[in-house]
Protein backbone atom coordinates (compact mmCIF):
# COMPACT_ATOMS: atom_id res chain seq x y z
CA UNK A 1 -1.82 7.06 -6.89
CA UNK A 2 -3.53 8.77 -4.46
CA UNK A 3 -4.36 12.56 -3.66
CA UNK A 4 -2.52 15.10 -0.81
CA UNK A 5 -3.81 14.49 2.48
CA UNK A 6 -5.05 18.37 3.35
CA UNK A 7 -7.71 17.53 0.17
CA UNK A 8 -8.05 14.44 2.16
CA UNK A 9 -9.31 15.60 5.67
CA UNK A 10 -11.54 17.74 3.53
CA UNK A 11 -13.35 15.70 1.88
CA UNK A 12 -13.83 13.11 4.60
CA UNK A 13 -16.12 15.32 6.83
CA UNK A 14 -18.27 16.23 3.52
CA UNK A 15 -18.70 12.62 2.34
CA UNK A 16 -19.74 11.66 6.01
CA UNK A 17 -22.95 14.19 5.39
CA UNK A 18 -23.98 13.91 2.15
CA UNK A 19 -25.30 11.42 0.23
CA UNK A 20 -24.36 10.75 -3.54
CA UNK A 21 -27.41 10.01 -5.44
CA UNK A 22 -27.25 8.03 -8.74
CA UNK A 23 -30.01 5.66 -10.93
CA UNK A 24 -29.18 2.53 -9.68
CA UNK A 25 -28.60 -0.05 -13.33
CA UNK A 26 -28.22 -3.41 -13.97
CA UNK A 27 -27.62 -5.09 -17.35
CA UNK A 28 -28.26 -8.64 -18.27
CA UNK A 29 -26.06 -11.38 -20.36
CA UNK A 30 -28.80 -13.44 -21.68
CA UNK A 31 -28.38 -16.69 -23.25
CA UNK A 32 -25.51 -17.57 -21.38
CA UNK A 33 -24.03 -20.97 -20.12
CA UNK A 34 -22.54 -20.29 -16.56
CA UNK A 35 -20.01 -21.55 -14.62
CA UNK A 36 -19.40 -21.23 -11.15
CA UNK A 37 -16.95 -20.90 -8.77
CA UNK A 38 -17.05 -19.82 -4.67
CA UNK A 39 -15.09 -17.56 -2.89
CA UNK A 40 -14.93 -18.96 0.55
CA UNK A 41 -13.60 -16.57 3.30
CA UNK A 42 -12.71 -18.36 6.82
CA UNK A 43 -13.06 -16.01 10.54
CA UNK A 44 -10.40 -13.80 10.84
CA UNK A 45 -8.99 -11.31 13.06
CA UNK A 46 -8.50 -7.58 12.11
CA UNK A 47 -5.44 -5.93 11.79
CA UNK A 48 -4.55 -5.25 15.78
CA UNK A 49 -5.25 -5.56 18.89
CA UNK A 50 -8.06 -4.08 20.60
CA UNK A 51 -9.51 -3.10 17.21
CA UNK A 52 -9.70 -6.91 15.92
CA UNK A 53 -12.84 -8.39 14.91
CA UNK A 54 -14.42 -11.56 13.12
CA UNK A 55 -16.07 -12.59 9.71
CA UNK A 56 -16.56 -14.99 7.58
CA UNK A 57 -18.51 -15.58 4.14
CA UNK A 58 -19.12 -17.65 1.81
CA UNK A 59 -19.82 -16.45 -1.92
CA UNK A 60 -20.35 -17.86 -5.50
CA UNK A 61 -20.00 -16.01 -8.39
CA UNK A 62 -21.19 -17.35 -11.80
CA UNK A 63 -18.87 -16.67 -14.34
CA UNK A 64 -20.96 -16.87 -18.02
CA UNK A 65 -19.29 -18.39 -20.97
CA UNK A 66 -17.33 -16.06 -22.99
CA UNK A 67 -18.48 -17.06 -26.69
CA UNK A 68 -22.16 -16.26 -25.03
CA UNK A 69 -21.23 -13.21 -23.54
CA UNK A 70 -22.21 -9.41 -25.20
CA UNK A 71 -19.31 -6.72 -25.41
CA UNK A 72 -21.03 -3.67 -23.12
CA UNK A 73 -20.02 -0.50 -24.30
CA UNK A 74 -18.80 2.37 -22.72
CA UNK A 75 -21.50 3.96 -20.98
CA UNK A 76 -23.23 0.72 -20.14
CA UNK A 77 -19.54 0.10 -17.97
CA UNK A 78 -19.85 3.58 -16.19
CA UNK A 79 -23.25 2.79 -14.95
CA UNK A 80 -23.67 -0.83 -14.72
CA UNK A 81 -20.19 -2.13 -13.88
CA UNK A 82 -19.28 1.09 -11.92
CA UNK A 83 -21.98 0.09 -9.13
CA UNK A 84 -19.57 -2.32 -7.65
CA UNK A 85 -16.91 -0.05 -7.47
CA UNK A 86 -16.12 2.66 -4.42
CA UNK A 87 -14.97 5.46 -3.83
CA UNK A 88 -12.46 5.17 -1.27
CA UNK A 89 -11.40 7.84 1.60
CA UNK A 90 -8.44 7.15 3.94
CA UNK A 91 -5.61 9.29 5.60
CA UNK A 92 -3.37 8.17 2.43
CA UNK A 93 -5.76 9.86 0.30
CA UNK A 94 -8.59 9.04 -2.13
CA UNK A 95 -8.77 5.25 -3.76
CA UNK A 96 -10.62 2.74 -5.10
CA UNK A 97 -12.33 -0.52 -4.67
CA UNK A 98 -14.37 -3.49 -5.61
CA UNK A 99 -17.18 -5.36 -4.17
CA UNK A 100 -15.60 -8.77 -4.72
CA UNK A 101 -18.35 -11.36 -2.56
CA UNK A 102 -21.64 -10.12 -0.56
CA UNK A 103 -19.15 -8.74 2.48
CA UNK A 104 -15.92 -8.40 1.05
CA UNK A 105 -14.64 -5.16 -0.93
CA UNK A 106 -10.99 -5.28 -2.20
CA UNK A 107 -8.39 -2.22 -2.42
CA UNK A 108 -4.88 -1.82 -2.48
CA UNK A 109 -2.71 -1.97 0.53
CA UNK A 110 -1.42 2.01 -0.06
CA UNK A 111 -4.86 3.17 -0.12
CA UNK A 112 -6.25 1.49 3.09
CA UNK A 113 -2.63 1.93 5.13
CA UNK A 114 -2.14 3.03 7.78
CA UNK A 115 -6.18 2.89 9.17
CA UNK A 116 -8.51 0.58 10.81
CA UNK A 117 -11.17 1.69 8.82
CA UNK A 118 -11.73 3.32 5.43
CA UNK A 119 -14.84 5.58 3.89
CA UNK A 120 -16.69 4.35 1.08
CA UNK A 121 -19.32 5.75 -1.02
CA UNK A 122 -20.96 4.22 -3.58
CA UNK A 123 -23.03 4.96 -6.83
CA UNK A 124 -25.87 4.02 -5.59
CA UNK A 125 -25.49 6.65 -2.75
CA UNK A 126 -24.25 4.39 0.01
CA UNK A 127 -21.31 5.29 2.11
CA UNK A 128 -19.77 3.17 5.04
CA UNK A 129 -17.35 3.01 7.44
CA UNK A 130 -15.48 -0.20 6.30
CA UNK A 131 -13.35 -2.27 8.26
CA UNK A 132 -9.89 -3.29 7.64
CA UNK A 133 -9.55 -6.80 8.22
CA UNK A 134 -6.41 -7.64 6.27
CA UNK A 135 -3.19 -6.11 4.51
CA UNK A 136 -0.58 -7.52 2.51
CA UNK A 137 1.81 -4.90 1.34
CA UNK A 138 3.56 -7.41 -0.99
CA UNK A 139 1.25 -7.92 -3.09
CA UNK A 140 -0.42 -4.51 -2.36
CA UNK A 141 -4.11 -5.62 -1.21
CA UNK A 142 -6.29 -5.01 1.51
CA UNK A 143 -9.50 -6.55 2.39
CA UNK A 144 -12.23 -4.75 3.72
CA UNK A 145 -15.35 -5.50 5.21
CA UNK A 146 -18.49 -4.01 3.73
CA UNK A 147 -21.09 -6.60 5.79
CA UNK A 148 -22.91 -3.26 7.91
CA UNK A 149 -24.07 -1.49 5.15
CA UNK A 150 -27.45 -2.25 4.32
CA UNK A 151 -27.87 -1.25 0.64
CA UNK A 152 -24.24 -3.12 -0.69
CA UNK A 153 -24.37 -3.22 -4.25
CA UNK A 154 -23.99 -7.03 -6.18
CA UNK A 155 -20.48 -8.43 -6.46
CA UNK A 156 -19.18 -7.94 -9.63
CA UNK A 157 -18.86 -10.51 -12.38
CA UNK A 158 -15.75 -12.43 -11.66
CA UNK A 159 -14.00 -12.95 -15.32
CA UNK A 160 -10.33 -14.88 -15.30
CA UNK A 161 -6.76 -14.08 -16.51
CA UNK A 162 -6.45 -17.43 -18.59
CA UNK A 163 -8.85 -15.57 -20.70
CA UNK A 164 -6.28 -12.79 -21.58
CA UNK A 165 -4.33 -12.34 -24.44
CA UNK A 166 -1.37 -9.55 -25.42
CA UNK A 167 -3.38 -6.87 -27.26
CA UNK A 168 -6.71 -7.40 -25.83
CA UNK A 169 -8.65 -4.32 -24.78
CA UNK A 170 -9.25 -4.27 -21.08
CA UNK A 171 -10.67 -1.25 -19.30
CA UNK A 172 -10.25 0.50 -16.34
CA UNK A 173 -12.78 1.72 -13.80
CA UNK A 174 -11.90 3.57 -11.08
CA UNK A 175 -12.26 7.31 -9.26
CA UNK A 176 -9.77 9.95 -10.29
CA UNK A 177 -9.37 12.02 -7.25
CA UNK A 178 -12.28 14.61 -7.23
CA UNK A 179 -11.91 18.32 -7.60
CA UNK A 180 -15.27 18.80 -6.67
CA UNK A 181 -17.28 17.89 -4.24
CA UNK A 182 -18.85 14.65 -5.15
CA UNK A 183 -16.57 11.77 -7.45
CA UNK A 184 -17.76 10.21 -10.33
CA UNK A 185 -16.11 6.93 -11.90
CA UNK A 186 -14.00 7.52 -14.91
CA UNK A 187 -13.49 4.62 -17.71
CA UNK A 188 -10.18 4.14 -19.30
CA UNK A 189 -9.38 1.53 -22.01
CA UNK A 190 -5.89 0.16 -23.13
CA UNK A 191 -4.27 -3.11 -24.50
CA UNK A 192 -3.08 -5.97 -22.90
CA UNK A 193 0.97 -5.24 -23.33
CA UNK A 194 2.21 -8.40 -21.12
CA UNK A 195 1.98 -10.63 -17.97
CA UNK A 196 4.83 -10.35 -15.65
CA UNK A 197 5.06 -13.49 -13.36
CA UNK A 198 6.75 -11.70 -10.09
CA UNK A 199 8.43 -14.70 -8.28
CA UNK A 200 9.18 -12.15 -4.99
CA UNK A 201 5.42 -11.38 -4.93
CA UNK A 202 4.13 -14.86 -6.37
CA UNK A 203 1.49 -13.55 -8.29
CA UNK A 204 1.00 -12.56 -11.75
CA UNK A 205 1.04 -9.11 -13.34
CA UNK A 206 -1.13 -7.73 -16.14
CA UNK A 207 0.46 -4.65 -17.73
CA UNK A 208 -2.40 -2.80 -19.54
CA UNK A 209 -1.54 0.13 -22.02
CA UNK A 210 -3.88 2.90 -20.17
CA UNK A 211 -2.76 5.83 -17.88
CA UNK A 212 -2.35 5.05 -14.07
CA UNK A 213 -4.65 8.18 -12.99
CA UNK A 214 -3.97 9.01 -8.93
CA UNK A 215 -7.10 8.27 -7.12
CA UNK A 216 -7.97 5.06 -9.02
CA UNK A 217 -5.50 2.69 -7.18
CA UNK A 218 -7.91 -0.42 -6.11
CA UNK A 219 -10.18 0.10 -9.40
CA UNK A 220 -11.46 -2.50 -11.64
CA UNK A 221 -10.02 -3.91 -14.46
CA UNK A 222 -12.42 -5.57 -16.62
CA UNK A 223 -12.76 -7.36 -20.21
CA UNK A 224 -15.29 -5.73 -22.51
CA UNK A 225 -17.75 -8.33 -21.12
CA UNK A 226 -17.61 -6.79 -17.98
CA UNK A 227 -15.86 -9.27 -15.70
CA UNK A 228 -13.30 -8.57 -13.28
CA UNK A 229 -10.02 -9.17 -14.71
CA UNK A 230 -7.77 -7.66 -12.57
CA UNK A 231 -7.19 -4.53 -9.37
CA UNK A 232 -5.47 -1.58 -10.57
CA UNK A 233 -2.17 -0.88 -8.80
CA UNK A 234 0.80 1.22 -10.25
CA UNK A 235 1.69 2.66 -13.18
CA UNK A 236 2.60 5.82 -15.50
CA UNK A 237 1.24 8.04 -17.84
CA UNK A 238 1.85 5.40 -20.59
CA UNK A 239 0.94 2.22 -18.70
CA UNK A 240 -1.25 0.61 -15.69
CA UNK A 241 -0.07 -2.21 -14.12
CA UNK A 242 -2.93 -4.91 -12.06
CA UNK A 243 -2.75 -8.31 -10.11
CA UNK A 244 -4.29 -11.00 -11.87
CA UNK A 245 -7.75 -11.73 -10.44
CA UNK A 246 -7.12 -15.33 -10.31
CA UNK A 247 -4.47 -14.48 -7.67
CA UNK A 248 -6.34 -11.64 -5.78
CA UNK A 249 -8.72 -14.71 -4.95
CA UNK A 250 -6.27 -16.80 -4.07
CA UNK A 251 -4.37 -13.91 -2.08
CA UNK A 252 -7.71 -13.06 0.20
CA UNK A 253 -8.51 -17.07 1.09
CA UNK A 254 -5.12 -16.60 2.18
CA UNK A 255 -5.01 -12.98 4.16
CA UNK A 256 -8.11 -14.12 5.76
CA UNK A 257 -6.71 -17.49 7.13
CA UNK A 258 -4.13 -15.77 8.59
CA UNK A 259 -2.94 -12.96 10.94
CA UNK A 260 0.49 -12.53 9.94
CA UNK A 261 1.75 -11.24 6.61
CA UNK A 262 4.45 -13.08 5.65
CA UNK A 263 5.71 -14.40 8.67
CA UNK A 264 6.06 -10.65 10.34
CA UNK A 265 3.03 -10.67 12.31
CA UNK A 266 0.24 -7.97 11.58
CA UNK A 267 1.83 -4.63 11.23
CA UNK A 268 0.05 -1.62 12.59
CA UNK A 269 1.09 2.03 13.13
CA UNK A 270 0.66 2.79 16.85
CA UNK A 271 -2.12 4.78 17.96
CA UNK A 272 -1.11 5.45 21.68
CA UNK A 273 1.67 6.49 23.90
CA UNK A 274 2.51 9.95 22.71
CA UNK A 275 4.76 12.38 24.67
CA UNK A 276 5.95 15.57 24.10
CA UNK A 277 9.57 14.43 24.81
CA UNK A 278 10.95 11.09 23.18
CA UNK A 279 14.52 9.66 23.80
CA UNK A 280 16.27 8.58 21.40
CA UNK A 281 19.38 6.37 20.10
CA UNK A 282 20.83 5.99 17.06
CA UNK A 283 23.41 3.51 15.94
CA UNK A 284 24.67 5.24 12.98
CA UNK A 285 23.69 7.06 9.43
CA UNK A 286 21.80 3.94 8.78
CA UNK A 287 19.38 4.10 11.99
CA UNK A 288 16.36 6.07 12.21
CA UNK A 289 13.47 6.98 14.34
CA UNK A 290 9.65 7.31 12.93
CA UNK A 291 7.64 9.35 15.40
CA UNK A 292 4.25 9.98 14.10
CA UNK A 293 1.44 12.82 15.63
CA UNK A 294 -1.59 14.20 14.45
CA UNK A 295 -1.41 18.24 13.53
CA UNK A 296 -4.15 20.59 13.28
CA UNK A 297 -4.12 23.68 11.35
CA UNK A 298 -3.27 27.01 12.07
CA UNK A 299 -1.27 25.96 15.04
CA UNK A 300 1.78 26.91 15.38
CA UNK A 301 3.93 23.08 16.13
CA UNK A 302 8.11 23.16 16.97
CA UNK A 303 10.35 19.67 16.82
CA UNK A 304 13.73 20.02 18.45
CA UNK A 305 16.17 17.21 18.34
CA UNK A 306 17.96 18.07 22.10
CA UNK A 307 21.38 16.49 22.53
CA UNK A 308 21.29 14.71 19.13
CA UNK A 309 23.79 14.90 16.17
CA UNK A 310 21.35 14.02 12.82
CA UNK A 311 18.55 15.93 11.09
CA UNK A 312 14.59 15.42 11.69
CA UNK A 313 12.18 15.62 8.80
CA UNK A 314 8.51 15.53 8.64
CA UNK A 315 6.38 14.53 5.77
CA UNK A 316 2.71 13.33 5.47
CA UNK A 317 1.93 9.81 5.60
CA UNK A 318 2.26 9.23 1.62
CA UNK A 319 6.02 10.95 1.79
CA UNK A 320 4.92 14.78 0.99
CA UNK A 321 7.76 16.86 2.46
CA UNK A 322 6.51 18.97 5.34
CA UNK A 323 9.61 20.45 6.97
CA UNK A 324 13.16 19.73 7.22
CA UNK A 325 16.04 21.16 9.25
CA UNK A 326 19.74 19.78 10.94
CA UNK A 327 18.11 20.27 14.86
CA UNK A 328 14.83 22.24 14.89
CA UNK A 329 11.69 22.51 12.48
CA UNK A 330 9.18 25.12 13.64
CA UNK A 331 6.10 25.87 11.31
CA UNK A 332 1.92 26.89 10.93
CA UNK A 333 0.45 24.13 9.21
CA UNK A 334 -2.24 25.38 6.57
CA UNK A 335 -4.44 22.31 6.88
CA UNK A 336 -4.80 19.07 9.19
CA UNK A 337 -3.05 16.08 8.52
CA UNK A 338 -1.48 13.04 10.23
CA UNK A 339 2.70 13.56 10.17
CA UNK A 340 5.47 11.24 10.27
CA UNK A 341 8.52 12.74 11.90
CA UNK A 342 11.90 11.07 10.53
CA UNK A 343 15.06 11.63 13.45
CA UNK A 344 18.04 10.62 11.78
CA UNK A 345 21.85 10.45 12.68
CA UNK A 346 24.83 11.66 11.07
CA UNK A 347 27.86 10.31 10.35
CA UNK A 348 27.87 8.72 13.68
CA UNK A 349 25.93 7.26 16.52
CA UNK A 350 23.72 9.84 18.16
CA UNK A 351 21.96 10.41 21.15
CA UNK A 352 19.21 12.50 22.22
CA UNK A 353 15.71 13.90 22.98
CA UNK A 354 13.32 14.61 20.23
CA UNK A 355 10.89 17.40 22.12
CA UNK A 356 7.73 18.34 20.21
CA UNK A 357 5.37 21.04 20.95
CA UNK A 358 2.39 18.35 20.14
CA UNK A 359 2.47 14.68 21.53
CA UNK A 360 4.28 12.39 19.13
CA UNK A 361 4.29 8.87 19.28
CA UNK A 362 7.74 6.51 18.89
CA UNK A 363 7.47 3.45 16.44
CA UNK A 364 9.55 0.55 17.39
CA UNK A 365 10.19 -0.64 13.82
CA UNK A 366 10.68 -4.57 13.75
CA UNK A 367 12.65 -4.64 10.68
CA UNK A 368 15.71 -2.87 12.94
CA UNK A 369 18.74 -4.85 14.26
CA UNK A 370 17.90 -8.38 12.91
CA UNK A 371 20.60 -11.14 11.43
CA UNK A 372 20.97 -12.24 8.14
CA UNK A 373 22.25 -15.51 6.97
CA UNK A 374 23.69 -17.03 3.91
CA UNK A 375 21.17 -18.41 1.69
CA UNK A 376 18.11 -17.50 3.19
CA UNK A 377 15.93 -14.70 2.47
CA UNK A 378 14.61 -12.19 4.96
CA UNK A 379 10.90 -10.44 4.75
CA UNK A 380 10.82 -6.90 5.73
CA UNK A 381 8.36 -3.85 4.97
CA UNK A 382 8.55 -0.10 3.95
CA UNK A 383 5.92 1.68 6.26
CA UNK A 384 6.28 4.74 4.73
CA UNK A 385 8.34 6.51 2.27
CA UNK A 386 11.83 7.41 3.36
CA UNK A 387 11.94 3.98 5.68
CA UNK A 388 15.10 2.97 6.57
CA UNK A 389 15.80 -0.62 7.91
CA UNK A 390 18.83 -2.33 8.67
CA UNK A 391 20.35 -5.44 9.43
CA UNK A 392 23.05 -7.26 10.65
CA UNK A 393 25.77 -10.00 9.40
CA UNK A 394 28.93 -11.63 11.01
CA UNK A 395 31.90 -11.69 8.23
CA UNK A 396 35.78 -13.55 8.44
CA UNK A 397 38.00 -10.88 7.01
CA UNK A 398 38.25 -11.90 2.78
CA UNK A 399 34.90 -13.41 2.80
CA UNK A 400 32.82 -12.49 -0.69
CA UNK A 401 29.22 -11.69 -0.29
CA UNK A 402 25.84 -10.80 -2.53
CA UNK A 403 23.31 -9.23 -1.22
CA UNK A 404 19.54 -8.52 -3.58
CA UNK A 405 17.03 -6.13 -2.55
CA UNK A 406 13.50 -6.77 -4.01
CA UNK A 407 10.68 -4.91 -3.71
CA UNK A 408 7.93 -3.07 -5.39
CA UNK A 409 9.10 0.12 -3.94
CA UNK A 410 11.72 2.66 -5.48
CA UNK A 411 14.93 1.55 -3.40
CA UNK A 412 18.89 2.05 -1.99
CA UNK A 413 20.40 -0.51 -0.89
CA UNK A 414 24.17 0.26 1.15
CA UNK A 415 26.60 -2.45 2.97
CA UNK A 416 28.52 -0.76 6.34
CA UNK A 417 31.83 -2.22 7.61
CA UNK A 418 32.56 -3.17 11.42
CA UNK A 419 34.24 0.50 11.71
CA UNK A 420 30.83 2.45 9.94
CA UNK A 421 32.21 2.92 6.76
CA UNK A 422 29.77 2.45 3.81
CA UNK A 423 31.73 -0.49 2.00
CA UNK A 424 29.30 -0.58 -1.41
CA UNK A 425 25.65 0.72 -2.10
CA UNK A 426 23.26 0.15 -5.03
CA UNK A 427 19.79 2.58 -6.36
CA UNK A 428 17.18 1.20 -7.65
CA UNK A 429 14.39 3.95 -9.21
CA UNK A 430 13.09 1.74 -11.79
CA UNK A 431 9.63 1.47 -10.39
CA UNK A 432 7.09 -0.77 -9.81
CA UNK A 433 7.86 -4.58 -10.91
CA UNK A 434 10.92 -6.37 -10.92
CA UNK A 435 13.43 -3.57 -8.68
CA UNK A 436 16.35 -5.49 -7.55
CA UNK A 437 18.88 -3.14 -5.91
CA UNK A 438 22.22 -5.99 -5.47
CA UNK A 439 25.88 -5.22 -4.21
CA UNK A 440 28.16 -7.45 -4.23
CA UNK A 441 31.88 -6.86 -1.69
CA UNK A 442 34.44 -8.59 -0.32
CA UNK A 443 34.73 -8.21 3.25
CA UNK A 444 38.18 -5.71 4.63
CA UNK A 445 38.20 -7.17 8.21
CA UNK A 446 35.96 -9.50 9.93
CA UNK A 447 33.21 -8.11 12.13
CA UNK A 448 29.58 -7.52 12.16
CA UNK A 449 28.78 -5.66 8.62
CA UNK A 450 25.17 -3.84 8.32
CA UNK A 451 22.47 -4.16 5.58
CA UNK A 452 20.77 -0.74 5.40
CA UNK A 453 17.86 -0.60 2.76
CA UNK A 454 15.42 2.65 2.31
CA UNK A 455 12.42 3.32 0.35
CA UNK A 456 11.79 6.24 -1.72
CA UNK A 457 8.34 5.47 -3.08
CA UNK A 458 5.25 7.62 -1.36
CA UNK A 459 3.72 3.96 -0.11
CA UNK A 460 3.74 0.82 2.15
CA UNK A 461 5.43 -1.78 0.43
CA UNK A 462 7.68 -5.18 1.07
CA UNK A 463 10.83 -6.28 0.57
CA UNK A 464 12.63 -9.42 0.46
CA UNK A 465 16.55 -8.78 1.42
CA UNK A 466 18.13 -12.39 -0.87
CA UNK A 467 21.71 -13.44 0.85
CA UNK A 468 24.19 -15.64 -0.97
């Protein structure tokens, strides 16, 4: 849900110079009885290495009583509610997010991958340079740090799920991506069609019947009172889907107490070590190489795959085809963008060079070559669209086997015999929610089998791969 990176680079360099200016409104909810709650964030690292960095806060929002509370209408939700909501700017493309505690601003995962630091601007004309300090592409958030910039707008009013009922209106605030120059929040409305309790993510879904609009990924979604209900994710022309808030709190205590996601360990795209000639070796169709490079405009850029048997591909970051070809891509690009560069084998193992006219830089992808057992369940994650991972498992000859894919990503999901022959294979294009690509075979001769899964969804997401 976010916009083409050459609009991207664009904008970035004009939102750096100019300010957005905007009447800075509050509203009041008199009479209220308040409860409160607090939002306690512990010291945390950043995502990576020599990037990392530290904070902590502590925050209480007062939640007033909802038979005291005063529906707002429309306009009073653009201006009032829409100051704690950014506009967000990152090599993906254009998001959105919420000021969540005095520091702490909250976005999707697939708007804030794959950078250290996002741009914000704000209504009340502040931008920033915001800090990445966690990412959970599971259950698609990021946390970001707002804590330098000196005119951060309130928190918003923190509202709950428990509240909800099917039918309710809700409404969505977010930032459409711009075709101008400066973006202005939009406000959508819709009913509450149904919570979806994911048991692969662990939290809880609200499915909202208003259009998922590209740009407004990490919006609001707030009752008619004006509290935070819920982060916009996903979605269709028909429907938006959002995590509960009750569980985005509950998700950032925990991506701040921790550096790992999942178990994996923080996952970062590598932002050194690029040649201009990169071996490499390929196992089989299932293996595949992710080179990624930085290319400027009107330059002319060549990729060769020397000595290998495959194709190379390379798209933008969010999975927008660039160039394709069997050994050789050659090409002008009409704007700047960061590239991913796909080498992948053919029918067999392959071996070779991959020779760029710019420096590309080899990602050593974790979620390659690992074993799988029965009954167990193994984390793994998409980095970008058209990610292949693969695994292994030792089968006796006759031995029956079921294997699950879960995900929130568009997926295929293929089983390879000792001898490379794809034994079964399952597609899973449902969407968002619930995908659960599952094959089940019975093993022709005993050997080591592979478990190749792929994403076909323009965004970093997990997966679980289930065993039984």
């Amino acid at each position: 849900m976010n916009d083409r990176p050459h609009f991207v680079v664009w904008l970035l360099g004009a939102l750096l110079a100019a300010g957005i200016a905007f009447a800075l409104a509050t509203s009041a909810i008199e009479e209220a009885e308040e409860a409160a709650i607090t939002v306690t964030t512990t010291t945390t690292q950043a995502a990576g290495g020599e990037h990392a960095v530290t904070a902590s806060t502590t925050t209480t929002t007062t939640i007033p009583d909802i038979e005291a509370l005063i529906p707002l209408s429309v306009d009073s939700i653009r201006n009032d509610v829409a100051q704690s909501v950014g506009f967000v700017l990152s090599q993906q493309g254009t998001g959105s997010g919420v000021v969540i505690s005095e520091d702490l601003m909250v976005t999707n995962a697939h708007v804030a991958w794959p950078d250290y630091t996002v741009s914000i601007v704000f209504l009340n004309g502040a931008t920033h340079q915001g800090r990445v300090l966690a990412l959970d592409p599971f259950v698609d958030l990021a946390i970001v740090d707002i804590s330098g910039l000196s005119r951060r707008p309130a928190p918003i009013e923190i509202g709950s799920t428990a509240d909800l009922d099917v039918g309710d209106e809700l409404f969505v605030v977010g930032y459409p991506s711009p075709d101008e120059f400066t973006p202005e929040p939009t406000v959508d409305s819709g009913a509450v069609v149904g919570f979806t309790d994911w048991e692969f993510t662990g939290v809880e879904w609200v499915t909202v019947a208003a259009p998922a609009i590209g740009g407004q990924s990490g919006g609001a979604v707030i009752d008619e009172y004006g509290r935070l209900v819920g982060i916009s994710t996903f979605g269709s022309d028909e429907s938006l889907t959002s995590i509960s808030i009750d569980d985005v709190l509950e998700e950032v205590d925990r991506m701040l107490e921790s550096t790992t996601v999942r178990g994996l360990g923080p996952r970062v795209l590598p932002h050194a070590g690029a040649r201009r000639a990169n071996d490499i070796s390929l196992e089989g169709e299932w293996d595949q190489q992710l080179l990624f490079g930085w290319w400027p405009s009107e330059t002319a850029v060549s990729v060769a795959w020397a000595g290998g048997d495959g194709t190379v591909e390379a798209t933008t970051i969010a999975g927008g085809l660039v160039a394709a070809a069997d050994d050789a891509i050659e090409l002008v690009p009409e704007f700047t963008f960061p590239v991913v560069v796909f080498a992948t084998a053919g029918s067999g193992s392959s071996e070779g060079t991959i020779e760029s006219s710019l420096p590309l830089i080899a990602y050593e992808d974790p979620d390659h070559g690992k074993h799988l057992e029965r009954g167990g369940a193994t984390p793994g994650i998409f980095e970008v669209s058209g990610d292949m991972d693969f695994f292994y498992i030792d089968l006796v000859a006759g031995e029956e086997l079921s294997i699950a894919l879960e995900s929130a990503a568009r997926t295929r999901l293929r089983i390879y015999g000792p001898d490379g022959d794809e034994l079964a294979k399952d597609i899973d294009l449902s969407g968002f929610i619930g995908n659960d690509a599952s094959v089940e075979i019975t093993a022709e001769m005993a050997g080591r089998h592979v478990v190749a899964v792929e994403s076909t969804m323009s965004t970093v997401s997990g997966y679980m791969v289930i065993v039984e």
